[in-house]
C-alpha atoms as a PDB file:
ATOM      1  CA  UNK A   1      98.431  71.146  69.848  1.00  0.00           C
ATOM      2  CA  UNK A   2     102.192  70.543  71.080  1.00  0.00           C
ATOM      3  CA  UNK A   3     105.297  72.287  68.582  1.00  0.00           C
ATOM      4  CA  UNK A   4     107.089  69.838  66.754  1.00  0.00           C
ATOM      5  CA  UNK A   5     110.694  69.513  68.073  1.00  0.00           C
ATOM      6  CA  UNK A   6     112.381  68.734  65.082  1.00  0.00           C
ATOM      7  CA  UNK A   7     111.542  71.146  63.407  1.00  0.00           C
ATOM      8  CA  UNK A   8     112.441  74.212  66.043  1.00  0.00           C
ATOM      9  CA  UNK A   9     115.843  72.006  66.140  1.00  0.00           C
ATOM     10  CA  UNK A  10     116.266  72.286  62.532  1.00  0.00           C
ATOM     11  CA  UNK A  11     116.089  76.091  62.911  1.00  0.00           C
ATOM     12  CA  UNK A  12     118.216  76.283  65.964  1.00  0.00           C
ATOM     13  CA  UNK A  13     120.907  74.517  63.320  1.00  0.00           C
ATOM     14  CA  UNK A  14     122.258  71.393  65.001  1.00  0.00           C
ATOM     15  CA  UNK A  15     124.402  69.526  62.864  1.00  0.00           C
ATOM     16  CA  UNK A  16     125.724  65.833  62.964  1.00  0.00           C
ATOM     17  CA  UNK A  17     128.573  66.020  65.186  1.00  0.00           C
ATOM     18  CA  UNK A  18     127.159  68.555  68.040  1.00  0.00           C
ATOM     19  CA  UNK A  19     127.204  68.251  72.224  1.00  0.00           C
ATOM     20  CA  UNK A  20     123.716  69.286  72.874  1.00  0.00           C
ATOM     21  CA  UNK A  21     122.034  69.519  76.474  1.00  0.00           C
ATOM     22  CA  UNK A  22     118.497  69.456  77.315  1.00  0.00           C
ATOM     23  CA  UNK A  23     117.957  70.897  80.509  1.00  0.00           C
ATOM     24  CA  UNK A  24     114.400  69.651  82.244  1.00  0.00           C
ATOM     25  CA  UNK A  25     114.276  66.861  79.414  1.00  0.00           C
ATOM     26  CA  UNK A  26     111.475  65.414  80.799  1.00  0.00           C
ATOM     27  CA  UNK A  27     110.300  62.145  78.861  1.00  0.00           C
ATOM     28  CA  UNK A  28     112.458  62.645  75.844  1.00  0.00           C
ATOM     29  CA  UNK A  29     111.044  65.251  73.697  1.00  0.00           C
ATOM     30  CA  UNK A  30     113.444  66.932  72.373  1.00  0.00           C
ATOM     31  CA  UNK A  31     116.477  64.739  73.518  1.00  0.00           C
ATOM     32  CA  UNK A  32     115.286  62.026  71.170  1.00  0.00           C
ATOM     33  CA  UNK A  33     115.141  64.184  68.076  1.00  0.00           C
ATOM     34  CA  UNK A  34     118.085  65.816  69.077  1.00  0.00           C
ATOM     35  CA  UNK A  35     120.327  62.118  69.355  1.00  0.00           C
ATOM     36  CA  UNK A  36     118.669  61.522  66.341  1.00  0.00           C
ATOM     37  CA  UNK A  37     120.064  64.893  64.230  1.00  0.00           C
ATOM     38  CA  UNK A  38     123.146  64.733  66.028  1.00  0.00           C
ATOM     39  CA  UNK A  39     124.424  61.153  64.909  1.00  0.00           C
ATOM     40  CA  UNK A  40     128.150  61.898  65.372  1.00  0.00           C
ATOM     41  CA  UNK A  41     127.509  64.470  68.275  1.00  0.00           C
ATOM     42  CA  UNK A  42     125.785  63.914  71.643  1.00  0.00           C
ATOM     43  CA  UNK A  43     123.136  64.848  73.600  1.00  0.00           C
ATOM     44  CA  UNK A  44     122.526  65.008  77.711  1.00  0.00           C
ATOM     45  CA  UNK A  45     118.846  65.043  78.474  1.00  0.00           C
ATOM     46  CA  UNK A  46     119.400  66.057  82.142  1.00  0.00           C
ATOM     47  CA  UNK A  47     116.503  65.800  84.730  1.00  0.00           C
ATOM     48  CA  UNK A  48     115.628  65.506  88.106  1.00  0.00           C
ATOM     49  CA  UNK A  49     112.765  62.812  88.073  1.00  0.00           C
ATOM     50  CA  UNK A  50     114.463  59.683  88.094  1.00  0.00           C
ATOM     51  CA  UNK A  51     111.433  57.830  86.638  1.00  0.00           C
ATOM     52  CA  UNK A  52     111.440  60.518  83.347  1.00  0.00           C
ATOM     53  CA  UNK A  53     115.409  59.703  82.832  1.00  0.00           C
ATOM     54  CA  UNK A  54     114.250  55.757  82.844  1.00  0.00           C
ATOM     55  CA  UNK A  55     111.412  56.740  80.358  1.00  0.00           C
ATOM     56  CA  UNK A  56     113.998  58.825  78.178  1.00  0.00           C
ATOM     57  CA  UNK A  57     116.944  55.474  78.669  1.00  0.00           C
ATOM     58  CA  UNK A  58     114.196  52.846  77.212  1.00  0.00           C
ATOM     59  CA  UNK A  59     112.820  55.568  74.592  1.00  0.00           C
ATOM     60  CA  UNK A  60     116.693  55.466  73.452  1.00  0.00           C
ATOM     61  CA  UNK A  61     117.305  51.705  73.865  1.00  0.00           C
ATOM     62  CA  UNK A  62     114.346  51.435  71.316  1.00  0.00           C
ATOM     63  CA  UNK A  63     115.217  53.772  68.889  1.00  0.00           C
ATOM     64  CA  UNK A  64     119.035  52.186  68.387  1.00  0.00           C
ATOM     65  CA  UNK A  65     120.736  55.702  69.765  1.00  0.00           C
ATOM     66  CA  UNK A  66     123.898  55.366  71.480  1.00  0.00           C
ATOM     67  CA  UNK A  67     124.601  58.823  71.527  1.00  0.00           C
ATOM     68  CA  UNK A  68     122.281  60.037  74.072  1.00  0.00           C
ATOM     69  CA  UNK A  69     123.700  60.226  78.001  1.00  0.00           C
ATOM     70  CA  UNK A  70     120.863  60.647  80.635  1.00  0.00           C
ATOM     71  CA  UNK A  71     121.645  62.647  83.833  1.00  0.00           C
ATOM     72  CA  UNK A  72     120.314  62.947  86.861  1.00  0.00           C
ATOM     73  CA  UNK A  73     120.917  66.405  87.667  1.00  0.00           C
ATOM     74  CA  UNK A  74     119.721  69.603  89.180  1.00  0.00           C
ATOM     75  CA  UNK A  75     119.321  72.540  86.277  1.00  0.00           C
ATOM     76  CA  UNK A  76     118.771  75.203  89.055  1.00  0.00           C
ATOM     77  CA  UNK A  77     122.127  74.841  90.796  1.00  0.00           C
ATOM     78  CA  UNK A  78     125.966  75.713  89.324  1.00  0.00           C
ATOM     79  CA  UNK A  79     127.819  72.393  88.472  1.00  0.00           C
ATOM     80  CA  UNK A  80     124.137  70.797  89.182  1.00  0.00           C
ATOM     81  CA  UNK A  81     124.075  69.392  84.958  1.00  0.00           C
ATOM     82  CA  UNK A  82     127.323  67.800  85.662  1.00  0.00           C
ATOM     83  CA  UNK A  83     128.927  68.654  82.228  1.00  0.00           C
ATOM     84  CA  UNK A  84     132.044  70.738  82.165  1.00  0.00           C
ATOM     85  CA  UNK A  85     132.567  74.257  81.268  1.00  0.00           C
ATOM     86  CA  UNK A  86     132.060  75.283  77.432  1.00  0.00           C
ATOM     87  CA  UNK A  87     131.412  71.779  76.602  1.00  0.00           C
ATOM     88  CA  UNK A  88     127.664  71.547  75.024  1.00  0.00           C
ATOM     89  CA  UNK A  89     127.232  73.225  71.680  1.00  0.00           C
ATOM     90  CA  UNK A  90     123.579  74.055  72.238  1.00  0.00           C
ATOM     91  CA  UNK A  91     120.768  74.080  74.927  1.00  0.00           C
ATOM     92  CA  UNK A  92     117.440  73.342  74.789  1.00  0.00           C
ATOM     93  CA  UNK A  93     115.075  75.027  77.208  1.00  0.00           C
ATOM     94  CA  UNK A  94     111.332  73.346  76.546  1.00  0.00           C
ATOM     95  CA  UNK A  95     108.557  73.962  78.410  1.00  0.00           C
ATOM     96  CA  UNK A  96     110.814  74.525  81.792  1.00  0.00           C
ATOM     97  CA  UNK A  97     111.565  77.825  82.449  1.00  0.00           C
ATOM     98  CA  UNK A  98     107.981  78.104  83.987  1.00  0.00           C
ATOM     99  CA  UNK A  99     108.771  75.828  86.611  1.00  0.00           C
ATOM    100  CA  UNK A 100     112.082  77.139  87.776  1.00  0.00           C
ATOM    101  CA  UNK A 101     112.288  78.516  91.294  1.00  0.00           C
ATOM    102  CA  UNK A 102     116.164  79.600  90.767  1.00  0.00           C
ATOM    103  CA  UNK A 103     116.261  81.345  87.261  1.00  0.00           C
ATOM    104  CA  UNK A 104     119.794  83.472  87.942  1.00  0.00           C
ATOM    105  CA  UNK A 105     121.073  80.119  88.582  1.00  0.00           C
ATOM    106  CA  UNK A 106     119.477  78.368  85.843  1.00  0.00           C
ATOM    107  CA  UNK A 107     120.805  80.696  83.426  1.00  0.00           C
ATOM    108  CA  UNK A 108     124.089  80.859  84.577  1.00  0.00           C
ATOM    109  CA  UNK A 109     124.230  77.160  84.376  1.00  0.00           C
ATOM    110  CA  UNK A 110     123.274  77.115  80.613  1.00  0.00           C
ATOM    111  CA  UNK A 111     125.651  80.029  80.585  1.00  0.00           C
ATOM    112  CA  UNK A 112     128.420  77.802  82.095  1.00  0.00           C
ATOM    113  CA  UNK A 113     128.058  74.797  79.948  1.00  0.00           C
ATOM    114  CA  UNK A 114     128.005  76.525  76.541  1.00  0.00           C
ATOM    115  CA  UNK A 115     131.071  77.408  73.703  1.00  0.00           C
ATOM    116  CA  UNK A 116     131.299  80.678  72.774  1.00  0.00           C
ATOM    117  CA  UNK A 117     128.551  81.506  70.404  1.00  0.00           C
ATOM    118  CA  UNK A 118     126.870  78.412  71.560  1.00  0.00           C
ATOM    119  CA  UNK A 119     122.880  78.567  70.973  1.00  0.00           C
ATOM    120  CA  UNK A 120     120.253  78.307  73.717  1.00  0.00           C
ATOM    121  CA  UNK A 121     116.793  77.054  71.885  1.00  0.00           C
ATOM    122  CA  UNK A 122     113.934  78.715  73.737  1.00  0.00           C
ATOM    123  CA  UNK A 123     110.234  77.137  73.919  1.00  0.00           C
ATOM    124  CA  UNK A 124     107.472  78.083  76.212  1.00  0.00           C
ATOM    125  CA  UNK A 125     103.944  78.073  76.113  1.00  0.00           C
ATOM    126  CA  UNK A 126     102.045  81.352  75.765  1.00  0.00           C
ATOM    127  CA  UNK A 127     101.020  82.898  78.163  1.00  0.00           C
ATOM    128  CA  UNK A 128      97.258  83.316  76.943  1.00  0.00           C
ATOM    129  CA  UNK A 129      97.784  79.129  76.015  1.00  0.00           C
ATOM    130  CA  UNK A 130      94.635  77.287  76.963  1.00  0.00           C
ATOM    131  CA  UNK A 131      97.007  74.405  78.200  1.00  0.00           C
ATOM    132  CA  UNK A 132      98.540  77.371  80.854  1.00  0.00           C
ATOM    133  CA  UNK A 133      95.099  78.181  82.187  1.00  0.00           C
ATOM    134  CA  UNK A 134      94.885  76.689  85.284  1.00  0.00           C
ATOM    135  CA  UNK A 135      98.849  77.858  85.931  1.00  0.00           C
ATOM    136  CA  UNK A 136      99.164  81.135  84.514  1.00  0.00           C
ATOM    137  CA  UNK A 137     100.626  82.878  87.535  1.00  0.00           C
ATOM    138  CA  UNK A 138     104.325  81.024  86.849  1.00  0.00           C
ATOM    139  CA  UNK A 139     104.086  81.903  83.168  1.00  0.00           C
ATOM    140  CA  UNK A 140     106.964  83.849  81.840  1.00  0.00           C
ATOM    141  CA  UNK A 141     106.480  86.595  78.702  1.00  0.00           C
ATOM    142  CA  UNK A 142     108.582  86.129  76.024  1.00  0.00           C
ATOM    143  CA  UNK A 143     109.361  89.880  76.646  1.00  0.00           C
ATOM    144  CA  UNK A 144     110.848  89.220  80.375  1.00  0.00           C
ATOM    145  CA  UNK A 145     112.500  86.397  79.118  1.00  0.00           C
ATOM    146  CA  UNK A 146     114.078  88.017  76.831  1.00  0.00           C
ATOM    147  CA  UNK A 147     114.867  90.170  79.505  1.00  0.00           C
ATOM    148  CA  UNK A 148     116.249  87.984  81.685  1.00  0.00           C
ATOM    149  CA  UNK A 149     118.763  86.021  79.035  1.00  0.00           C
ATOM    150  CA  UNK A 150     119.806  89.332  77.955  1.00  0.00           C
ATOM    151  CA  UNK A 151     120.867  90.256  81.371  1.00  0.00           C
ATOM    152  CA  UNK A 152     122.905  87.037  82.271  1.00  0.00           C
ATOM    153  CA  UNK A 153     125.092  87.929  79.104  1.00  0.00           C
ATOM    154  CA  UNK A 154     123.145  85.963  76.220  1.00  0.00           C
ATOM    155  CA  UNK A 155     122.266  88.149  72.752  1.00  0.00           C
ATOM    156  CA  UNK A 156     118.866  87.500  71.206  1.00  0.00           C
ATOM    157  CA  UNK A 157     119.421  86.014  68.012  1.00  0.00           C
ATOM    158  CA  UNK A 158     116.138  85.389  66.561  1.00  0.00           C
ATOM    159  CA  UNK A 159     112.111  84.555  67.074  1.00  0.00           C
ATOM    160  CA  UNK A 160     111.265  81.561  65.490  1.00  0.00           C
ATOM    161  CA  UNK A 161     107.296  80.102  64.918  1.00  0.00           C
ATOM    162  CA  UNK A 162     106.750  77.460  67.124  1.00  0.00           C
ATOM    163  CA  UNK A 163     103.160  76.940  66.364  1.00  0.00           C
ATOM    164  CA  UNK A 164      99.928  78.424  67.802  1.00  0.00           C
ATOM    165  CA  UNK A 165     100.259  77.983  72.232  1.00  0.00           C
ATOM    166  CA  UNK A 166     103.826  78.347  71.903  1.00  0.00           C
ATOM    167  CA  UNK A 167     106.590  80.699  71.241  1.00  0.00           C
ATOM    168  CA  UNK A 168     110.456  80.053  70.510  1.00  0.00           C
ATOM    169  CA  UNK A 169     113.379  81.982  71.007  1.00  0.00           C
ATOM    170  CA  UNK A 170     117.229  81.437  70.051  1.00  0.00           C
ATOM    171  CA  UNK A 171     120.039  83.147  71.863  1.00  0.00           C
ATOM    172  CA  UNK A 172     123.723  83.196  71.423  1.00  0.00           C
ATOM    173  CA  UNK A 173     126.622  83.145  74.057  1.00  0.00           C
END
C-alpha cells in the first residue's frame, strides 16, 4: 500500500557522498534509506515532533548509521531547518506538503537550503487515495503543485511512478 522509498531515492539519484534533508521526516522513512545510500554523505531528517526525532535517533542507533543528524526544526519558517544556505544536495518532501499551513515559506526554505541544481524529491498521496478519504480537503494535485514549485523558482524535472495511492515528482533548483 505505502511507495517504497528506496526506490523513488534511487531515481531521484543520490549518490554516496550527498547532504540530503528530509523535511517533515516523521519516523524515519525516508531518512533511513537515505543515511543508508548516502554512506559518505549525510542526511538531516528534520521534524517538529520531538517524540518522531527520538523514534528516527534509535531507528539509526540500530541500524549502525552515523551519518544521519536529527533536527528539531520548523519546515514552515525561513532559517526554521537550521542548515545553512546551499548546503543540502537534495530534499525530500514525503507525505508533508498536505499538512503545511505556510507553503510560500516552506518552499522557500527548501529553496534556501539547496545547491544550484539541487533536486527536491516529491511524494504525495493521490488525491482520489483511499488512505486520503477522510482528509481530502488539504490534499494538493500534483498539477497545483507543480504549480506552486514552479512559481517559487524550481523547474520540473520529471514524473516518476511511485506506486498506485501515490504520485512523485522531481524538481531542480
Amino acid at each position: 500500500m505505502f511507495t517504497d522509498p528506496v526506490k523513488n531515492l534511487r531515481l531521484l539519484g543520490l549518490k554516496e557522498d550527498m547532504i540530503v534533508a528530509d523535511l517533515g521526516a516523521g519516523t524515519g522513512f525516508y531518512s533511513i534509506p537515505a543515511a543508508q545510500i548516502v554512506k559518505e554523505g549525510k542526511v538531516y531528517a528534520i521534524e517538529v515532533q520531538k517524540d518522531f526525532l527520538q523514534t528516527i535517533s534509535r531507528k539509526s542507533h540500530e541500524a549502525k548509521l552515523s551519518n544521519l543528524e536529527c533536527i528539531w526544526g520548523n519546515v514552515e519558517k525561513i532559517g526554521g531547518t537550521k542548515i545553512g544556505d546551499g548546503v543540502v544536495d537534495a530534499v525530500i518532501i514525503s507525505n508533508v506538503f498536505c499538512q503545511i499551513e505556510d507553503r510560500e515559506n516552506f518552499l522557500k526554505e527548501a529553496k534556501r537550503i539547496l545547491k544550484q541544481n539541487g533536486k527536491v524529491l516529491l511524494i504525495e498521496m493521490e488525491e482520489n487515495s483511499v488512505m486520503l478519504a477522510q482528509s481530502h480537503n488539504i490534499c494538493v494535485s500534483k498539477t497545483k503543485l507543480r504549480e506552486l514549485f514552479e512559481k517559487e523558482g524550481f523547474v520540473y524535472d520529471k514524473d516518476i511512478d511511485t506506486g498506485d495511492h501515490h504520485y512523485g515528482i522531481i524538481f531542480r533548483k
